[in-house]
Protein backbone atom coordinates (compact mmCIF):
# COMPACT_ATOMS: atom_id res chain seq x y z
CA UNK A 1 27.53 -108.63 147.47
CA UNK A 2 27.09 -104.97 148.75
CA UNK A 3 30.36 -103.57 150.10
CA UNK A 4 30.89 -101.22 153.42
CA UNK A 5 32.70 -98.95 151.01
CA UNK A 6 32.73 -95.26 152.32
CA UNK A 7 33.09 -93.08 148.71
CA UNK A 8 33.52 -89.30 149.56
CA UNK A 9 32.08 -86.79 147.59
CA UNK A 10 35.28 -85.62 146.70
CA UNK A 11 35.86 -89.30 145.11
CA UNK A 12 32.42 -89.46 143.88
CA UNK A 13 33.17 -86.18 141.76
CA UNK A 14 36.06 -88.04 139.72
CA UNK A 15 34.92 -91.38 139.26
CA UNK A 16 31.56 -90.32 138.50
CA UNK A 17 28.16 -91.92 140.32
CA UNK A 18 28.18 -94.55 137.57
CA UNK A 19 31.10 -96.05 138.81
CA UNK A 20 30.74 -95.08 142.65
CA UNK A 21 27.26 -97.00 142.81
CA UNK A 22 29.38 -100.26 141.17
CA UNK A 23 31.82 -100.41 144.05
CA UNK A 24 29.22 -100.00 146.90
CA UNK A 25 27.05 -102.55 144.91
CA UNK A 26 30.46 -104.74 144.82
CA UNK A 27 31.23 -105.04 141.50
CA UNK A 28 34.18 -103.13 140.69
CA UNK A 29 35.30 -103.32 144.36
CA UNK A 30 37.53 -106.36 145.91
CA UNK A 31 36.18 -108.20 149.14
CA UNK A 32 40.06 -108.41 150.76
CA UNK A 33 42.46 -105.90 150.50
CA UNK A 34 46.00 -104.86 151.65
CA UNK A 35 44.92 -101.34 153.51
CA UNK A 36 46.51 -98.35 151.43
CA UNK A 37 47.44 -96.65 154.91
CA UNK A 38 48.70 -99.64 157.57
CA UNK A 39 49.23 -102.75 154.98
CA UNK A 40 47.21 -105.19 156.94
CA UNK A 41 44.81 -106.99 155.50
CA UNK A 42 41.17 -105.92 155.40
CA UNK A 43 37.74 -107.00 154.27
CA UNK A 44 35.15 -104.98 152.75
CA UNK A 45 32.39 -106.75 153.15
CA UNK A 46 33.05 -107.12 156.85
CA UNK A 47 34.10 -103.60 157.67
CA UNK A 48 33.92 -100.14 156.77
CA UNK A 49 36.64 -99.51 153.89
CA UNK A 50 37.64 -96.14 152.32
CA UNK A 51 37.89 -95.32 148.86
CA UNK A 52 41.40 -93.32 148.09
CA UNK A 53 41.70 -92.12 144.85
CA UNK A 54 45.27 -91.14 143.91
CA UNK A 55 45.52 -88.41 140.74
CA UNK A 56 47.69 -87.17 138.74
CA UNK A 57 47.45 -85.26 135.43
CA UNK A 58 46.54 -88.39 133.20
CA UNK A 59 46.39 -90.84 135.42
CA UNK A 60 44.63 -91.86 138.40
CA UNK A 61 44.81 -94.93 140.66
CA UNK A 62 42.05 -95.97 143.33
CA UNK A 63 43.10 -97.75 146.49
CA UNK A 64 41.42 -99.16 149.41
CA UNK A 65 41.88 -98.56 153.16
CA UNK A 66 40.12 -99.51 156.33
CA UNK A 67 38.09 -96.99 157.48
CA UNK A 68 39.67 -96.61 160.99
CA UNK A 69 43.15 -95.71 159.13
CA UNK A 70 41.83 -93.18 156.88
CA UNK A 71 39.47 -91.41 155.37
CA UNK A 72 37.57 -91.63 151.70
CA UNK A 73 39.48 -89.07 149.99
CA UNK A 74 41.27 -87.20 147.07
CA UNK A 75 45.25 -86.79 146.96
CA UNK A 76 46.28 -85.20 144.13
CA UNK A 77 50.23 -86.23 143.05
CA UNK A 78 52.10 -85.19 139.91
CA UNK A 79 52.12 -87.62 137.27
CA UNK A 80 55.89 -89.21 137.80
CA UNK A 81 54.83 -89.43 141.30
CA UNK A 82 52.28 -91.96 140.48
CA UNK A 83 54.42 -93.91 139.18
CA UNK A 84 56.84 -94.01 142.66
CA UNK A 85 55.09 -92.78 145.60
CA UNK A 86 51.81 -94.19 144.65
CA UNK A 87 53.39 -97.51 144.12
CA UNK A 88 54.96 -97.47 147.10
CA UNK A 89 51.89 -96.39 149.51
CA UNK A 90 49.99 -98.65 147.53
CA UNK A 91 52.54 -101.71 148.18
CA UNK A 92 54.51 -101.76 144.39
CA UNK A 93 58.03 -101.11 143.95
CA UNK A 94 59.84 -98.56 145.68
CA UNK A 95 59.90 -95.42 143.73
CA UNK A 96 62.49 -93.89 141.58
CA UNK A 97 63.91 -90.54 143.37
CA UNK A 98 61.41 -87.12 142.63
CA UNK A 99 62.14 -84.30 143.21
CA UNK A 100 58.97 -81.86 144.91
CA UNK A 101 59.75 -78.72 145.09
CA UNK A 102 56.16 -77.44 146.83
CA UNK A 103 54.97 -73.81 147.36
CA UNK A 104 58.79 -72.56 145.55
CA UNK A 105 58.68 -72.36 141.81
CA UNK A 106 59.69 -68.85 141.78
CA UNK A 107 62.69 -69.22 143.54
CA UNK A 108 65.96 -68.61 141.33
CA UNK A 109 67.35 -72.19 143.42
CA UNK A 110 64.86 -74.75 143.65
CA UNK A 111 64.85 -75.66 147.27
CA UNK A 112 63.52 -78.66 148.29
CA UNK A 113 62.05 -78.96 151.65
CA UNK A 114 63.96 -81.63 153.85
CA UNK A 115 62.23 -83.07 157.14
CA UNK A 116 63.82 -84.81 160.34
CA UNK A 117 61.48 -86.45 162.52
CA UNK A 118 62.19 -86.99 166.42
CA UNK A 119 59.98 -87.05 169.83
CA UNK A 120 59.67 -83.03 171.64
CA UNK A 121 58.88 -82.82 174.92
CA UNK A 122 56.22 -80.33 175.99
CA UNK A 123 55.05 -80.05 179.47
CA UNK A 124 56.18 -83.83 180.79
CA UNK A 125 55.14 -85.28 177.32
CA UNK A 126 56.79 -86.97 174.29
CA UNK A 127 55.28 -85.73 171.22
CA UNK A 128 56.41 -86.85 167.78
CA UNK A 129 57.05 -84.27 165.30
CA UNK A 130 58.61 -82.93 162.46
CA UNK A 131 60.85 -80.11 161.39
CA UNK A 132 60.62 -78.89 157.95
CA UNK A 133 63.93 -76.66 156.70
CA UNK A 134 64.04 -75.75 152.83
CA UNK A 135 67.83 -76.57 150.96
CA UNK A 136 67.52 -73.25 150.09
CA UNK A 137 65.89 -69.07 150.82
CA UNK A 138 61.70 -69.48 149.56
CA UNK A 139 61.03 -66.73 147.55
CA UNK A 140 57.49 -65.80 146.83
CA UNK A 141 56.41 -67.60 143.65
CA UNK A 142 56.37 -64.88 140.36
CA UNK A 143 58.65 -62.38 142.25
CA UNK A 144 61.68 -61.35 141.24
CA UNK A 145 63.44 -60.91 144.69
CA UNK A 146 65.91 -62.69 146.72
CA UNK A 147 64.19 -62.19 150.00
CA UNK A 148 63.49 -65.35 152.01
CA UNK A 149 59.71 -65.59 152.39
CA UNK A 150 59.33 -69.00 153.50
CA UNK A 151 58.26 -68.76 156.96
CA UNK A 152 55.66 -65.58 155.61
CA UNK A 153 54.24 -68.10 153.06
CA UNK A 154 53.67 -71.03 155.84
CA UNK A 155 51.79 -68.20 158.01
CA UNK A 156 49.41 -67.11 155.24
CA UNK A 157 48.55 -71.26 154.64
CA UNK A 158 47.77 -71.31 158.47
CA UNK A 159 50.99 -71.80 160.50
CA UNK A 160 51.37 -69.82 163.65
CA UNK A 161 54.57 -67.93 164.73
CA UNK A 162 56.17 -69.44 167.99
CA UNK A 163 58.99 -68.23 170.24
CA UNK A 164 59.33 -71.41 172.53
CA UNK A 165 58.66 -75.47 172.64
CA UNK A 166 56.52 -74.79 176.24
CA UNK A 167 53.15 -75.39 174.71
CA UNK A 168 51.56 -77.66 171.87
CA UNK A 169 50.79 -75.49 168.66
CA UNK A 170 47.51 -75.17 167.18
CA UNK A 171 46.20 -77.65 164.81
CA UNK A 172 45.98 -76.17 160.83
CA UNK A 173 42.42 -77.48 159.76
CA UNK A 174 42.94 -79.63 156.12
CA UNK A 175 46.27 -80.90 157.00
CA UNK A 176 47.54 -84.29 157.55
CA UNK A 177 50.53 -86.43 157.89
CA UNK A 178 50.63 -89.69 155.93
CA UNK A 179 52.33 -92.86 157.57
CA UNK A 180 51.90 -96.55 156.65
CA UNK A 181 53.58 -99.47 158.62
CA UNK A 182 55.96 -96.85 160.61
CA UNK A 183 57.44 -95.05 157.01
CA UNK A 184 56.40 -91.31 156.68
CA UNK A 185 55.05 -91.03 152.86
CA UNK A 186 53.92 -87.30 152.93
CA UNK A 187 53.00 -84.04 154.23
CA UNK A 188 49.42 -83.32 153.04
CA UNK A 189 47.03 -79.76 152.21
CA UNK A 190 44.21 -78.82 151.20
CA UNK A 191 43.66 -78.56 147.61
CA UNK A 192 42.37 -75.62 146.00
CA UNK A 193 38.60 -75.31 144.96
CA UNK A 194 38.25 -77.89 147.48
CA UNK A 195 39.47 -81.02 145.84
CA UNK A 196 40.70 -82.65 148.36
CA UNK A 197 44.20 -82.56 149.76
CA UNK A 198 47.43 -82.91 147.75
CA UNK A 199 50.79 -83.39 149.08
CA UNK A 200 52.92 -80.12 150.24
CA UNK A 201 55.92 -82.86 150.91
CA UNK A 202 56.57 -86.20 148.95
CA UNK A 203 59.31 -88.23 150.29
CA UNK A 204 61.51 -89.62 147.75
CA UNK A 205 61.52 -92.76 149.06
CA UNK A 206 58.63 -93.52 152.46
CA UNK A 207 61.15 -93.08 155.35
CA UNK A 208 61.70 -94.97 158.60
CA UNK A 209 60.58 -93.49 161.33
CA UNK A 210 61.51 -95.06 165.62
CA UNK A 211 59.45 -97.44 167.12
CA UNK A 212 59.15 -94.39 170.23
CA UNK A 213 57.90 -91.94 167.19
CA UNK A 214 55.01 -94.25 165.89
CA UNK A 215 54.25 -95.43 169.67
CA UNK A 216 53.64 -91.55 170.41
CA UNK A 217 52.21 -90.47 167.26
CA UNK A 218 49.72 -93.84 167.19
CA UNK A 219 48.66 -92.49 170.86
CA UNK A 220 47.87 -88.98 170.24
CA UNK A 221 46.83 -89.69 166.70
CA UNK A 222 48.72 -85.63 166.05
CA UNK A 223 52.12 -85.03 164.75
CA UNK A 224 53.70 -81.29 165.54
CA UNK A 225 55.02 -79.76 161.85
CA UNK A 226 57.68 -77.34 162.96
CA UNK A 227 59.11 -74.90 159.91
CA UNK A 228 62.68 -72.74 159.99
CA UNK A 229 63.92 -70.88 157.23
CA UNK A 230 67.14 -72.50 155.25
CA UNK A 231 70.26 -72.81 157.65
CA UNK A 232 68.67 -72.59 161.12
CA UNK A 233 67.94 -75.95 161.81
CA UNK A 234 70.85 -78.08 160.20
CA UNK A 235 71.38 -81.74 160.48
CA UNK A 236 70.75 -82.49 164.14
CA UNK A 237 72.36 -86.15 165.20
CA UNK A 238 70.37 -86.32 167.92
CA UNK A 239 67.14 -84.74 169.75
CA UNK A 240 68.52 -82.91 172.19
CA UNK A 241 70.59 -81.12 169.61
CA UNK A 242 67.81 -81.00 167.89
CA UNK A 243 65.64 -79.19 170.22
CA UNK A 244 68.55 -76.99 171.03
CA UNK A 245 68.08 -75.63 167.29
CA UNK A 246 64.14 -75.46 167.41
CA UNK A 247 64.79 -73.22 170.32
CA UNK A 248 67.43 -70.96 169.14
CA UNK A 249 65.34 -70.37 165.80
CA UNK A 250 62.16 -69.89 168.12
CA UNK A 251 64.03 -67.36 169.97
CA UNK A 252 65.09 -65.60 166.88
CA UNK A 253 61.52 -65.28 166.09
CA UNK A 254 62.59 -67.94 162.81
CA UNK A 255 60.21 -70.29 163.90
CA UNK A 256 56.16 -71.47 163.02
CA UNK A 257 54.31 -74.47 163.59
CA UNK A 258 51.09 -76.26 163.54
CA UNK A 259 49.96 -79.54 164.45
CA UNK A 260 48.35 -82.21 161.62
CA UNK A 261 46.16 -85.40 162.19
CA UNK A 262 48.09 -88.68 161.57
CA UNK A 263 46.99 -90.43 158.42
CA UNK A 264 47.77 -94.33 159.03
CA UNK A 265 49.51 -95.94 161.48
């Protein structure tokens, strides 16, 4: 039986249309599925289902999603992720610590990028976000400085400078943030040549975000990405202190943001 499969070009271009007209005729497809994004059960001969195709450099691994949750599309992972991030968004065993150093191989101390999540409020609303603060100074990849270019290298991919928390920031246009049954999986960007989007942050293992987070982020269907340079931001036990440090670093003029489309639920 024909399925309500929606197969992006982007998906079409690595399975080839051999294999992309076998899963809309039904044959390579399944009828019920767990749904890569939320986990709840769907059905794709009773609603529209997208085709996710997760790739890394020998391996790839196509997954199925309702439609409403999230769109056909290409993520591109490193290999080892496949075998524990993949799993995990696609309902396996939780996935052996990796270590993603994005956008920093030239650095002479691979940072990693951490994240804290937690609700801002801007103009009598909660907004969920997150804040993004390296382990360590960015330096431009192939040079052979010292200086700190992370926040430079966020503004040339789209992020905007800000100097306060009064106003929502501007959404960055082929970004998204991945969440499946309230865990945060990933931070994702556009790939280059336009092959879809691959992931800019990987959690090491999908972590729990508040009941108030999803609520808001569910609602708006937008997460705020907020980005400080190494030591500015800290580890904030709660929001208020948290949004004390956003603003100092804001003031500073240490500060950019964007804000992403949600990617699940």
């Amino acid at each position: 039986m024909p399925r309500m499969l929606d197969v992006s070009e982007d998906v079409r271009a690595e399975i080839g249309d051999e294999e992309a007209e076998r899963l809309l005729a039904g044959e390579n497809a399944p009828g019920s599925y767990d749904c890569t994004s939320c986990r709840t059960p769907g059905d794709s001969e009773q609603e529209r289902t997208s085709t996710v195709l997760f790739v890394g450099e020998e391996t790839a691994v196509l997954a199925f999603a309702h439609a409403s949750c999230i769109p056909s599309q290409v993520v591109q992972v490193e290999e080892a992720q496949l075998q524990g991030a993949v799993q995990s968004i696609t309902g396996g065993v939780a996935p052996a610590p990796v270590t993603v150093p994005p956008i920093v191989p030239g650095s002479p101390e691979q940072a990693v990028l951490g994240i804290t999540s937690g609700l801002v409020l801007i103009q009598g609303e909660l907004h969920p976000a997150l804040v993004v603060e390296p382990t360590a100074p960015v330096v431009r990849p192939g040079s052979a400085g010292t200086t700190d270019e992370f926040l430079d290298l966020l503004v040339e991919q789209g992020f905007q400078a800000t100097s306060d928390l009064e106003s929502v920031p501007a959404t960055l246009p082929g970004w998204s943030v991945l969440v499946a049954m309230g865990q945060l999986h990933s931070v994702l960007q556009p790939g280059t040549g336009g092959s879809g989007q691959v992931a800019w942050w990987q959690a090491h293992q999908p972590l729990q975000v508040t009941d108030g987070w999803r609520a808001a982020a569910n609602k708006s269907h937008t997460v705020l990405v907020y980005a400080a340079p190494a030591g500015f931001i800290g580890q904030q036990p709660r929001e208020d202190l948290l949004r004390d440090a956003l603003e100092k670093a804001a003031a500073n003029g240490r500060l950019v943001a964007a804000a992403m489309p949600l990617a699940g639920t």
